[in-house]
N, C-alpha and C. Protein backbone atom coordinates (compact mmCIF):
# COMPACT_ATOMS: atom_id res chain seq x y z
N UNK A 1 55.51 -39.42 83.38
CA UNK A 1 55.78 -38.01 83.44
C UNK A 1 54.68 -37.24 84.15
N UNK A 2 53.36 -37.62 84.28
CA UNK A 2 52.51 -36.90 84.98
C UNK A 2 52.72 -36.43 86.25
N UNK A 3 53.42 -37.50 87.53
CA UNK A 3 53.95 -37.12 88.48
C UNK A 3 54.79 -36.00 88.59
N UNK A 4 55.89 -36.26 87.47
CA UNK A 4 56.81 -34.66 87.37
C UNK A 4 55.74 -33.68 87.26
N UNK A 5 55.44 -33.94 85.86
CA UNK A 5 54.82 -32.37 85.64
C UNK A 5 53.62 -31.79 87.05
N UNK A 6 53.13 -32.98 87.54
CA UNK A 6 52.72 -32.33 88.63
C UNK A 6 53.09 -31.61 89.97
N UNK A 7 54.44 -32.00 89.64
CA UNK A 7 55.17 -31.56 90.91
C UNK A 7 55.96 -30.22 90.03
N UNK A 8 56.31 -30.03 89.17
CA UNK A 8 56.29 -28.36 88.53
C UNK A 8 55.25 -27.66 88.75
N UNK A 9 54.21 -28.32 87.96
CA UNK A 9 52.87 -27.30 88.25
C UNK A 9 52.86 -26.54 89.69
N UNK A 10 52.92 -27.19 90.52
CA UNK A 10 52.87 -27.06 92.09
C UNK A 10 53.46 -25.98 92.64
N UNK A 11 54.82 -26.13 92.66
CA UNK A 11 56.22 -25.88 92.93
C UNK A 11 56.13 -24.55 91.86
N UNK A 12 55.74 -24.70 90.83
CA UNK A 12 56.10 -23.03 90.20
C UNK A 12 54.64 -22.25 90.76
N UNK A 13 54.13 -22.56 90.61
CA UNK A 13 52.44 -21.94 91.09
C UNK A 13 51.97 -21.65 92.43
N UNK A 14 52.93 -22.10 93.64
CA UNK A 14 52.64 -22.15 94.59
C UNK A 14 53.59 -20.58 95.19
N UNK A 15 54.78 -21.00 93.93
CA UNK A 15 56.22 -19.72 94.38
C UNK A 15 55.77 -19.06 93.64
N UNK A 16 55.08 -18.40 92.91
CA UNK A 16 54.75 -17.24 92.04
C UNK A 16 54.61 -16.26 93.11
N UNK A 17 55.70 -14.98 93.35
CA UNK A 17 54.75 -13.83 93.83
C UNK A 17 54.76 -13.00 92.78
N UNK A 18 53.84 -11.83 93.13
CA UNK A 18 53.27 -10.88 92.38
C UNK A 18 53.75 -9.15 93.64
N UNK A 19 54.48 -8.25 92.77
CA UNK A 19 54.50 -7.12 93.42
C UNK A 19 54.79 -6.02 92.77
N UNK A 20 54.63 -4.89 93.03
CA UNK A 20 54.40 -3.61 92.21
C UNK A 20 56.01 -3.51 91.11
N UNK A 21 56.10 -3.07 90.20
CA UNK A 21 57.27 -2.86 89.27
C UNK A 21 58.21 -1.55 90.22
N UNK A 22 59.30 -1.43 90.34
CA UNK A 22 59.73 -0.57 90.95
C UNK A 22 60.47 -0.06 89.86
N UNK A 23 60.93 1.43 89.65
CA UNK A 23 61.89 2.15 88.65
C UNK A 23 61.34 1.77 87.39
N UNK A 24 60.54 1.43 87.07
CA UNK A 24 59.87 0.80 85.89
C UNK A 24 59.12 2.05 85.01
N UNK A 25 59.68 2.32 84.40
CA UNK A 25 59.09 4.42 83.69
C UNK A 25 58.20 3.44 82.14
N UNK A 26 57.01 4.11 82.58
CA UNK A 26 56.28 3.65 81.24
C UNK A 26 57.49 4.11 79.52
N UNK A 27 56.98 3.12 79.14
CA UNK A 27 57.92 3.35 77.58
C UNK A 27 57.37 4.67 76.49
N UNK A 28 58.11 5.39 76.15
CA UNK A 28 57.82 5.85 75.41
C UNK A 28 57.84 5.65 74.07
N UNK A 29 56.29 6.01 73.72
CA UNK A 29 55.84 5.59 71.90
C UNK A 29 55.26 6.35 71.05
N UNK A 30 55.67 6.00 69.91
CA UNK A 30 55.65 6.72 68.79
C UNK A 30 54.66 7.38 68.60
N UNK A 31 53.64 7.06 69.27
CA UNK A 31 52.00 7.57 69.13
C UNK A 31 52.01 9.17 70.02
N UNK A 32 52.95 8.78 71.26
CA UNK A 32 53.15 10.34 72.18
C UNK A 32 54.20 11.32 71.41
N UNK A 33 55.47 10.87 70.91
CA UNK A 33 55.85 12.06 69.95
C UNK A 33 56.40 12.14 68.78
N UNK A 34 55.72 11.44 67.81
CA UNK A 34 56.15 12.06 66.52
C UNK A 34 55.14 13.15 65.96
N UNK A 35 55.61 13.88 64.75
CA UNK A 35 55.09 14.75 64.36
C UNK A 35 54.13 14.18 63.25
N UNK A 36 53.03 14.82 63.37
CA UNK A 36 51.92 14.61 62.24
C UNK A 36 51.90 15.52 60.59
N UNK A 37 52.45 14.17 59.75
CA UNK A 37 52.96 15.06 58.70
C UNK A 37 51.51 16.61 58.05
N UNK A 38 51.99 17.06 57.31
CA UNK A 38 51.28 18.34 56.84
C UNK A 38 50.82 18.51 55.88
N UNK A 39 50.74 19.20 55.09
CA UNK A 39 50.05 19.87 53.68
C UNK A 39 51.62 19.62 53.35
N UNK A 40 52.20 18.83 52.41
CA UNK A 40 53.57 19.13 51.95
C UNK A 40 54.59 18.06 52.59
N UNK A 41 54.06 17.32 53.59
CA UNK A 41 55.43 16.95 54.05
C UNK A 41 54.62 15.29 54.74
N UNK A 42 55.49 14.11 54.56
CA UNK A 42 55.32 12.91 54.97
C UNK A 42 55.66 12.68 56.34
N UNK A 43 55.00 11.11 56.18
CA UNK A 43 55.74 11.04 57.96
C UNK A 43 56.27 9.82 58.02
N UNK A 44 57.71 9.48 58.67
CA UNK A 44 58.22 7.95 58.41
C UNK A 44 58.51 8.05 59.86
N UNK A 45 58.06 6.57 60.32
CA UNK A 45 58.31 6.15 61.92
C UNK A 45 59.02 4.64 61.00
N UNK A 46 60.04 4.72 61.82
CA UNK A 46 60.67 3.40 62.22
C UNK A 46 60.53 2.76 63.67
N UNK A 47 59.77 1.68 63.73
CA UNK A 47 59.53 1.20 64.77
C UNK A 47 60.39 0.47 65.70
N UNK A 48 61.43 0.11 64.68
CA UNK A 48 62.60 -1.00 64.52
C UNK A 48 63.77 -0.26 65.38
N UNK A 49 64.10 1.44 64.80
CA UNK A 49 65.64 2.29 65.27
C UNK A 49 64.57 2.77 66.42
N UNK A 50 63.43 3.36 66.53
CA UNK A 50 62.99 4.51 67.12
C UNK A 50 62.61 5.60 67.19
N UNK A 51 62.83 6.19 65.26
CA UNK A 51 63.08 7.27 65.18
C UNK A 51 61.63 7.33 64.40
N UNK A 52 61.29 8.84 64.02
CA UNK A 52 60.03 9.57 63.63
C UNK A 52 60.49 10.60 62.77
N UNK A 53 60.47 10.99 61.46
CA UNK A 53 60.77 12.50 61.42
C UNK A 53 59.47 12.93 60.08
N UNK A 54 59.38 13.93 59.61
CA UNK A 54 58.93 14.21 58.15
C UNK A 54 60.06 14.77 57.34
N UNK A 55 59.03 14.32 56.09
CA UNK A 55 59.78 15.15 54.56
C UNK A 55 59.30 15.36 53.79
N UNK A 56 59.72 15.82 52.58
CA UNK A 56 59.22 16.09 51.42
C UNK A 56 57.90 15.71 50.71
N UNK A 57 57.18 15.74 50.67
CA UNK A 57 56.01 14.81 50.18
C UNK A 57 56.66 14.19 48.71
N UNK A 58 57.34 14.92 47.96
CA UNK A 58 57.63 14.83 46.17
C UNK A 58 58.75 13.65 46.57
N UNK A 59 59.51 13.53 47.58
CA UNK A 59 60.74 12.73 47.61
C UNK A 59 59.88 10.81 47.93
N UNK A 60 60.44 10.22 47.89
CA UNK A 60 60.47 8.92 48.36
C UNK A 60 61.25 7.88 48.90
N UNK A 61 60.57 6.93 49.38
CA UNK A 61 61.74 5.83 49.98
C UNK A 61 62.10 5.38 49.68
N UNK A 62 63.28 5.20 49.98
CA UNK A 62 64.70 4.55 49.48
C UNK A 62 64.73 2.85 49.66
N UNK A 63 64.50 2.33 48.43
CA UNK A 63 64.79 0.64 48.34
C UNK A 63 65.76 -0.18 49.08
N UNK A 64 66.91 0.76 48.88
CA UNK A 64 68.37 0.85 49.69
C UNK A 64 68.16 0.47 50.98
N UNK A 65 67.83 1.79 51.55
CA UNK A 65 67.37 1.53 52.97
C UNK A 65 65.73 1.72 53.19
N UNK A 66 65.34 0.73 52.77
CA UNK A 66 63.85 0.37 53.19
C UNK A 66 63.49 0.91 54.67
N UNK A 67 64.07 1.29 55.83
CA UNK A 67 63.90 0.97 57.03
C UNK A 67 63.37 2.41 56.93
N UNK A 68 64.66 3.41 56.67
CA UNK A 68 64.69 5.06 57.20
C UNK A 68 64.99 6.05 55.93
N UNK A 69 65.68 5.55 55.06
CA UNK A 69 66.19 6.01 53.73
C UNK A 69 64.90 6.45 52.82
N UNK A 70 65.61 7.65 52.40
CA UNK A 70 64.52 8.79 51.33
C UNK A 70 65.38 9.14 50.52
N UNK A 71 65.07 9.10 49.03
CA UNK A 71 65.80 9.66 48.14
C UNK A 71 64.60 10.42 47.04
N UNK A 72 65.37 10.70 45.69
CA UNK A 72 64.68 11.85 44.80
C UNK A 72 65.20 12.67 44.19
N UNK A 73 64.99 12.90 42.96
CA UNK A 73 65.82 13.91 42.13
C UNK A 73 66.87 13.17 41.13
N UNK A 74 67.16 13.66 40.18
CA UNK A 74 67.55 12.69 38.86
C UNK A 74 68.97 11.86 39.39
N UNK A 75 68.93 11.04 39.05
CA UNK A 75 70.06 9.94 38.95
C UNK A 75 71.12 10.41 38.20
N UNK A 76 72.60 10.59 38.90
CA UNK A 76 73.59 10.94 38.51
C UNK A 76 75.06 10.03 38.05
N UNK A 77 75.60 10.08 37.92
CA UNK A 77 77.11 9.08 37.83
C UNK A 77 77.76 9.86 38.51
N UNK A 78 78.26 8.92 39.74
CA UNK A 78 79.96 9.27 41.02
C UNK A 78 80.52 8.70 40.23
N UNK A 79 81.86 9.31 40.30
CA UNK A 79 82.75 8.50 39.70
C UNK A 79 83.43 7.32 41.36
N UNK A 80 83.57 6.64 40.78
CA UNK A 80 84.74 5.60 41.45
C UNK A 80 82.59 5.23 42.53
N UNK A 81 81.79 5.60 42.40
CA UNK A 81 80.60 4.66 42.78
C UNK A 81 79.71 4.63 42.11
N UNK A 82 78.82 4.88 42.11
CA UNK A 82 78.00 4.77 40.26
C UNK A 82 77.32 5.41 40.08
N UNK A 83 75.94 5.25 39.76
CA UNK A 83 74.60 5.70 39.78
C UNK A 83 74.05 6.42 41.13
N UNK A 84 74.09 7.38 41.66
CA UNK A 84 72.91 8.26 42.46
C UNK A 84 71.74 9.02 42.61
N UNK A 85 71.02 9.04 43.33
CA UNK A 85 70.08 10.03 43.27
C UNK A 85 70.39 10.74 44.65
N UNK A 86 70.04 12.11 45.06
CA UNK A 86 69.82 12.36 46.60
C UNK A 86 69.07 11.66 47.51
N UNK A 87 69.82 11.28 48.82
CA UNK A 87 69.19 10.49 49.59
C UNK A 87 69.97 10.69 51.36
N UNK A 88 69.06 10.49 52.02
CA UNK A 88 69.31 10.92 53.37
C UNK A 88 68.97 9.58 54.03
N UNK A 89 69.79 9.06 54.70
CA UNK A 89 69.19 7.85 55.73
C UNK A 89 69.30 8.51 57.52
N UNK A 90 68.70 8.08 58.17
CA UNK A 90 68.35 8.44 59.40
C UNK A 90 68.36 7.00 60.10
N UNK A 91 69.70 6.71 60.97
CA UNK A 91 69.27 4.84 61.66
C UNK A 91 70.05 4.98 63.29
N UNK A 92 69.07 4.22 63.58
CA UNK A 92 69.87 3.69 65.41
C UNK A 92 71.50 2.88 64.81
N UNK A 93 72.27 3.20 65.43
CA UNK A 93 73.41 2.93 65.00
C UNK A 93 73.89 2.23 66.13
N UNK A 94 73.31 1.89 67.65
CA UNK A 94 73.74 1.71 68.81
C UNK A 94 73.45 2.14 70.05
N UNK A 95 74.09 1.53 71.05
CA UNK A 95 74.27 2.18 72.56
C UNK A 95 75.52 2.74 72.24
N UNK A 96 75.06 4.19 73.24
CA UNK A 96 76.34 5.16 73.29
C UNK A 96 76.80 4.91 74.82
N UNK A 97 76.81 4.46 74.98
CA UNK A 97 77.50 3.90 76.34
C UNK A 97 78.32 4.95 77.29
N UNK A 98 77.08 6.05 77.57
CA UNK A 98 77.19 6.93 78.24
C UNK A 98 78.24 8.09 77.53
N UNK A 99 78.73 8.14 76.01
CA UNK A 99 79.38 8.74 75.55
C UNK A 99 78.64 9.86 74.81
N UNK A 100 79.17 11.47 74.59
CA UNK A 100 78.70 12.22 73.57
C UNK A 100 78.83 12.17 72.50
N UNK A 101 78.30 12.65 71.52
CA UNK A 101 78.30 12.94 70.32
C UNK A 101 79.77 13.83 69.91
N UNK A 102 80.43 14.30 70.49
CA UNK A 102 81.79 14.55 70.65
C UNK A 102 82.55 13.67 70.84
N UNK A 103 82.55 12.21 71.71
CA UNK A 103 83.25 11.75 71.84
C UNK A 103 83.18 10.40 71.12
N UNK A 104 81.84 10.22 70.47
CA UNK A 104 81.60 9.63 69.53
C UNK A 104 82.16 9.44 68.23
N UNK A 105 82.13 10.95 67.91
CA UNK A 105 83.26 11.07 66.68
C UNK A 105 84.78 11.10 66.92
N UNK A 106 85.04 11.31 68.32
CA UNK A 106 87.24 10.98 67.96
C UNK A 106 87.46 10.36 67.30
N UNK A 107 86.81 9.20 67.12
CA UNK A 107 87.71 7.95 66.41
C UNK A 107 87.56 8.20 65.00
N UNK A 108 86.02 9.15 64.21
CA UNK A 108 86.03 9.65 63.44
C UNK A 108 87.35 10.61 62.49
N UNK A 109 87.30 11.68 63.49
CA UNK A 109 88.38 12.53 63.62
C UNK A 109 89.70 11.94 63.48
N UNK A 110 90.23 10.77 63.75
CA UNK A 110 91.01 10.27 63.53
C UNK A 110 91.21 9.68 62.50
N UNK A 111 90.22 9.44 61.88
CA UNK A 111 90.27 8.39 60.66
C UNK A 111 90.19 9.79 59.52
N UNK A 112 90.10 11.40 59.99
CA UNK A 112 90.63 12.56 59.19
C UNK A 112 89.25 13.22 58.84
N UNK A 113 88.48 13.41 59.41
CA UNK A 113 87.23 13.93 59.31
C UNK A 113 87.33 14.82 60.19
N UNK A 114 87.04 16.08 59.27
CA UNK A 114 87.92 17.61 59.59
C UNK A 114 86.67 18.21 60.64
N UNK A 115 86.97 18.65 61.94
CA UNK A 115 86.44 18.75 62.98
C UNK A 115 85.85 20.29 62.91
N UNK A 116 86.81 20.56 62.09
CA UNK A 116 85.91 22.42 61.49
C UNK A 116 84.78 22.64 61.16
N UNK A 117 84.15 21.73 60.54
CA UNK A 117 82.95 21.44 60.14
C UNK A 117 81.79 20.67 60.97
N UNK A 118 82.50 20.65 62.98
CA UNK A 118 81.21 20.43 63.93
C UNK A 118 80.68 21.62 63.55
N UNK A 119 79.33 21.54 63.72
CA UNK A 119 77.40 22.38 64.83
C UNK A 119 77.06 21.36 66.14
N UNK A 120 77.84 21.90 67.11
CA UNK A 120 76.92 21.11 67.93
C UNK A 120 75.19 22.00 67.94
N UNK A 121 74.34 21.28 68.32
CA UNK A 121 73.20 21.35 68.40
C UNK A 121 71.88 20.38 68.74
N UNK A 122 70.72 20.67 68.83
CA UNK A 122 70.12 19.56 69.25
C UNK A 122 68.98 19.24 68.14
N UNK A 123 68.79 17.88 68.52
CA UNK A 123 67.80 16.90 67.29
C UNK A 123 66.81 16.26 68.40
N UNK A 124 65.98 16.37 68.35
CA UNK A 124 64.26 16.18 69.08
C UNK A 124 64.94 16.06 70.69
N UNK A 125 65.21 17.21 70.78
CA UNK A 125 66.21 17.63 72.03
C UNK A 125 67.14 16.74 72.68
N UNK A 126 67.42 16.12 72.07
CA UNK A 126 69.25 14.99 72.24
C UNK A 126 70.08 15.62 71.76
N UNK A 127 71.49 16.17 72.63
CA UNK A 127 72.47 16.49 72.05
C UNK A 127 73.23 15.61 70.86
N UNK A 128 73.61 16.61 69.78
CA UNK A 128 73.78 16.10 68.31
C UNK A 128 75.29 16.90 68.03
N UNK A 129 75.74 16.43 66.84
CA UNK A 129 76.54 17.27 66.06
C UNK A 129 76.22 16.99 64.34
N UNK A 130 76.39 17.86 63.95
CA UNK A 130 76.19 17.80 62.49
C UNK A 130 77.77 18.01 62.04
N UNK A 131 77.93 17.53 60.72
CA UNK A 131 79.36 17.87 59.95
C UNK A 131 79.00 17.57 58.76
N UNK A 132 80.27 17.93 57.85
CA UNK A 132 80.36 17.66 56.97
C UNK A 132 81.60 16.69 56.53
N UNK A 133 81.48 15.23 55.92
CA UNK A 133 82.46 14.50 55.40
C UNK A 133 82.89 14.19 54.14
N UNK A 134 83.88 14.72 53.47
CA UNK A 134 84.34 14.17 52.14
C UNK A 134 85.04 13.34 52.04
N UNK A 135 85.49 12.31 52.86
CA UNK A 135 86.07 11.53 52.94
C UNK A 135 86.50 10.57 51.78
N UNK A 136 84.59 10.16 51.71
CA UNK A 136 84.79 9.23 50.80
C UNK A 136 84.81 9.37 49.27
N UNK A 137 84.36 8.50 48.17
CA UNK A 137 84.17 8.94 47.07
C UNK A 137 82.90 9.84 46.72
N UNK A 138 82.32 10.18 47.96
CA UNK A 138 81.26 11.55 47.40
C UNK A 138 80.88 11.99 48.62
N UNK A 139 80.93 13.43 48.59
CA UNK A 139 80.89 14.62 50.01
C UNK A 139 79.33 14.11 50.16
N UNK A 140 79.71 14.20 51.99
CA UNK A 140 78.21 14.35 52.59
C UNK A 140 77.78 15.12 54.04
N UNK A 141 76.81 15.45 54.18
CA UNK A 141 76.41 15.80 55.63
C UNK A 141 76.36 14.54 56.20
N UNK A 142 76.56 14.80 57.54
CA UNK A 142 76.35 13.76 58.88
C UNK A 142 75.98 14.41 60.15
N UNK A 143 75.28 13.86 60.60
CA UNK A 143 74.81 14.08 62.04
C UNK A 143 75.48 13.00 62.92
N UNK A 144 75.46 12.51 64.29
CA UNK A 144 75.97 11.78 65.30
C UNK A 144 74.86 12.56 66.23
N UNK A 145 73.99 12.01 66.43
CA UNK A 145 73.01 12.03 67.72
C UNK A 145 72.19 11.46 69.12
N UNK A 146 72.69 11.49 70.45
CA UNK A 146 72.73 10.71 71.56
C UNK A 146 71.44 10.78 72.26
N UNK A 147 70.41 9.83 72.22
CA UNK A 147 68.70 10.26 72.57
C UNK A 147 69.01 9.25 73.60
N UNK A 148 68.90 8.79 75.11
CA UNK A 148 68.39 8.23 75.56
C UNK A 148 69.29 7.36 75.42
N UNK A 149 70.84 7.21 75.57
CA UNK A 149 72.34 6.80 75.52
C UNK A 149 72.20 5.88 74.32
N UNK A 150 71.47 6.36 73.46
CA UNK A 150 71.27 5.43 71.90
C UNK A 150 72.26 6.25 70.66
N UNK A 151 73.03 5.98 70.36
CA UNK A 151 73.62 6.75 69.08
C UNK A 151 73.01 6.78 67.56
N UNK A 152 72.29 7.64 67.26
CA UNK A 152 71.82 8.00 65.96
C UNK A 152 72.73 8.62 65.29
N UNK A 153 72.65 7.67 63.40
CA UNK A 153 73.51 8.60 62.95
C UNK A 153 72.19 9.31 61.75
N UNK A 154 72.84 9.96 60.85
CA UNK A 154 71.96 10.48 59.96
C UNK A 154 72.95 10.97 58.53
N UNK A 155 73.39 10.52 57.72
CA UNK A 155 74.37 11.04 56.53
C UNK A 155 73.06 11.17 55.35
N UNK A 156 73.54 12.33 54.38
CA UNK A 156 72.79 12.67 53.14
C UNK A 156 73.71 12.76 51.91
N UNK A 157 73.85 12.38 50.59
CA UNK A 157 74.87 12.57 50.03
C UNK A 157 73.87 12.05 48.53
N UNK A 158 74.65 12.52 47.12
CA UNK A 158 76.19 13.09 47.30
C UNK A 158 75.49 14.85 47.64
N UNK A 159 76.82 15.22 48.49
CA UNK A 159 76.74 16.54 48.81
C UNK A 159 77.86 17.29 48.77
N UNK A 160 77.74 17.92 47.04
CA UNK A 160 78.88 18.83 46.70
C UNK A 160 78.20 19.91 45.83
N UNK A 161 78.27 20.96 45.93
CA UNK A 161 76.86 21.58 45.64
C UNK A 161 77.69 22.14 44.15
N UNK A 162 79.40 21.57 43.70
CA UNK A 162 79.79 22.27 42.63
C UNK A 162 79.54 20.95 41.85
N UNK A 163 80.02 19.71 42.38
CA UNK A 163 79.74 18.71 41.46
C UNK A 163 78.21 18.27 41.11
N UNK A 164 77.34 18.32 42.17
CA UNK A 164 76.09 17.29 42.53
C UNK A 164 74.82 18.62 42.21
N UNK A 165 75.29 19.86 42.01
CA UNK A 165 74.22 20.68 42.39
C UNK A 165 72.88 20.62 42.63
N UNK A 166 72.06 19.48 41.40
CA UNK A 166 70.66 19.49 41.93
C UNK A 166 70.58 18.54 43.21
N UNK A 167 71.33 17.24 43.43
CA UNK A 167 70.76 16.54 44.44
C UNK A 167 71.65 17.46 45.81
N UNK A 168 72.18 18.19 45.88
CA UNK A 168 72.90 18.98 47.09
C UNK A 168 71.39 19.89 47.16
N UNK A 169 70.87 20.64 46.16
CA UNK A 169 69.48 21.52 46.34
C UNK A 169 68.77 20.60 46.98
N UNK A 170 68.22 19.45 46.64
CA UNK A 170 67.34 18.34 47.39
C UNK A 170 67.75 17.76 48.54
N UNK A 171 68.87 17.80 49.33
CA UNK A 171 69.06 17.56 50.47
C UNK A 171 68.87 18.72 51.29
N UNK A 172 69.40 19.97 51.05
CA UNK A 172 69.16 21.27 51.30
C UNK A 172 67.80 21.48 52.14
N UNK A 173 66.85 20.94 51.12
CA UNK A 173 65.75 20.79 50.98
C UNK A 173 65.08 19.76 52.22
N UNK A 174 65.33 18.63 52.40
CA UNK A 174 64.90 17.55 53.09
C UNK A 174 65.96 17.79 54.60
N UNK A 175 67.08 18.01 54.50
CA UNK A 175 67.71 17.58 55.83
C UNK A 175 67.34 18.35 56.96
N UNK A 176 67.01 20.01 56.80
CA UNK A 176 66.23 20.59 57.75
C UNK A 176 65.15 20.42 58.47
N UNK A 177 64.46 20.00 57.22
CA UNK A 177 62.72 19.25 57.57
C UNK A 177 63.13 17.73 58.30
N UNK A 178 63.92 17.12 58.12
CA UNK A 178 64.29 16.00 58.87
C UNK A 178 64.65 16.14 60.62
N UNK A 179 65.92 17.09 60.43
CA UNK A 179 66.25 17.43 62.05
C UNK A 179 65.49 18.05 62.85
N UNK A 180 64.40 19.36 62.10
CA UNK A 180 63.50 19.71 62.86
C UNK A 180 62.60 19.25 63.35
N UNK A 181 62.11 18.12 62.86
CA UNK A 181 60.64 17.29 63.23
C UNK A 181 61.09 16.04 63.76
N UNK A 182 62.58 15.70 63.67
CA UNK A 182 63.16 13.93 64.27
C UNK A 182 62.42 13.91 66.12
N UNK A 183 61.76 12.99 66.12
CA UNK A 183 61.81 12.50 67.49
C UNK A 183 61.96 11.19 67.46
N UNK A 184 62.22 10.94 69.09
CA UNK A 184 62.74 9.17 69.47
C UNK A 184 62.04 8.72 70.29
N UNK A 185 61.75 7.31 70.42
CA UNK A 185 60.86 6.80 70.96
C UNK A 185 61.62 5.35 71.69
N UNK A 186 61.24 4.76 72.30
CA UNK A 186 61.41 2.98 72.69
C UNK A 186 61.91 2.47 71.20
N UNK A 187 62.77 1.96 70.80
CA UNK A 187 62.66 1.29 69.80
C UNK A 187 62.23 -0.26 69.98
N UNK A 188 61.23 -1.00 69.36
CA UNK A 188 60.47 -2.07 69.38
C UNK A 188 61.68 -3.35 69.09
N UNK A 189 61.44 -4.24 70.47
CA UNK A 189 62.33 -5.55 70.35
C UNK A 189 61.91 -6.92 70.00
């Protein structure tokens, strides 16, 4: 085998060129824009989705979703799901494959998720929509947000402020401080 491998060695080492990266845009990282939490408020980077935001200092992370997930505030009984506390997850959900956050949700909308309840608006300046879904067995906010043709979603629940009142106050609470401070970065492969 020495003969082979010497004739690789050769043959790859001899064809090696070397030339400048073309279209090649340095990556952006978490270190250039997330926000530096405050007197009051934490800071969670996911290195994994991309995302950055703050919150609550009193709230904590969610076991659930170890990654992006924050919850807090007394543990309740859903009926038809069980045990809750308030909790907001924030995750890369995908490539949006050149699609909006409008067109993201049709298929939503179809499956009866009442379109009255878009905000379009923006989240660490990526066009977003926020709503509201009751779909399931417990009302929630949702976001759908397009950074860099990546689809972020963001749901908080339960959110029914007649059934859930204190954990609807604690999302109240956290989901603003979330969308205002969210930035995106390279997510790490």
């Amino acid at each position: 085998l020495s003969e082979q491998g010497e004739l690789v060695w050769e043959t790859v080492t001899s064809s090696i060129v070397f030339f400048p990266p073309v279209g090649a845009e340095p990556p952006v990282i978490a270190e250039d824009v997330c926000p530096q939490p405050t007197e009051g408020l934490t800071q969670l980077i996911s290195l994994a989705d991309g995302l950055c935001f703050l919150y609550p200092s009193e709230l904590e992370r969610d076991e659930l979703f170890a990654a992006t997930g924050i919850t807090g505030g007394p543990t309740v009984e859903v009926p038809n799901f069980g045990p809750m506390r308030a909790r907001m997850v924030p995750s890369l959900f995908g490539p949006a494959d050149g699609m909006t956050p409008a067109e993201l949700l049709e298929t939503w909308v179809d499956a009866g998720l009442d379109p009255s309840s878009f905000e379009e608006t923006t989240v660490g300046g990526a066009p977003a929509i926020t709503y509201f879904d009751n779909r399931g067995p417990v009302g929630q906010i949702g976001a759908h947000i397009v950074a860099d043709d990546r689809l972020y979603t963001m749901v908080a629940n339960p959110y029914d402020h007649t059934l859930y009142p204190e954990q609807s106050a604690i999302i109240d609470q956290m989901w603003p401080v979330a969308l205002e401070s969210m930035a995106f970065f390279d997510p790490w492969r």
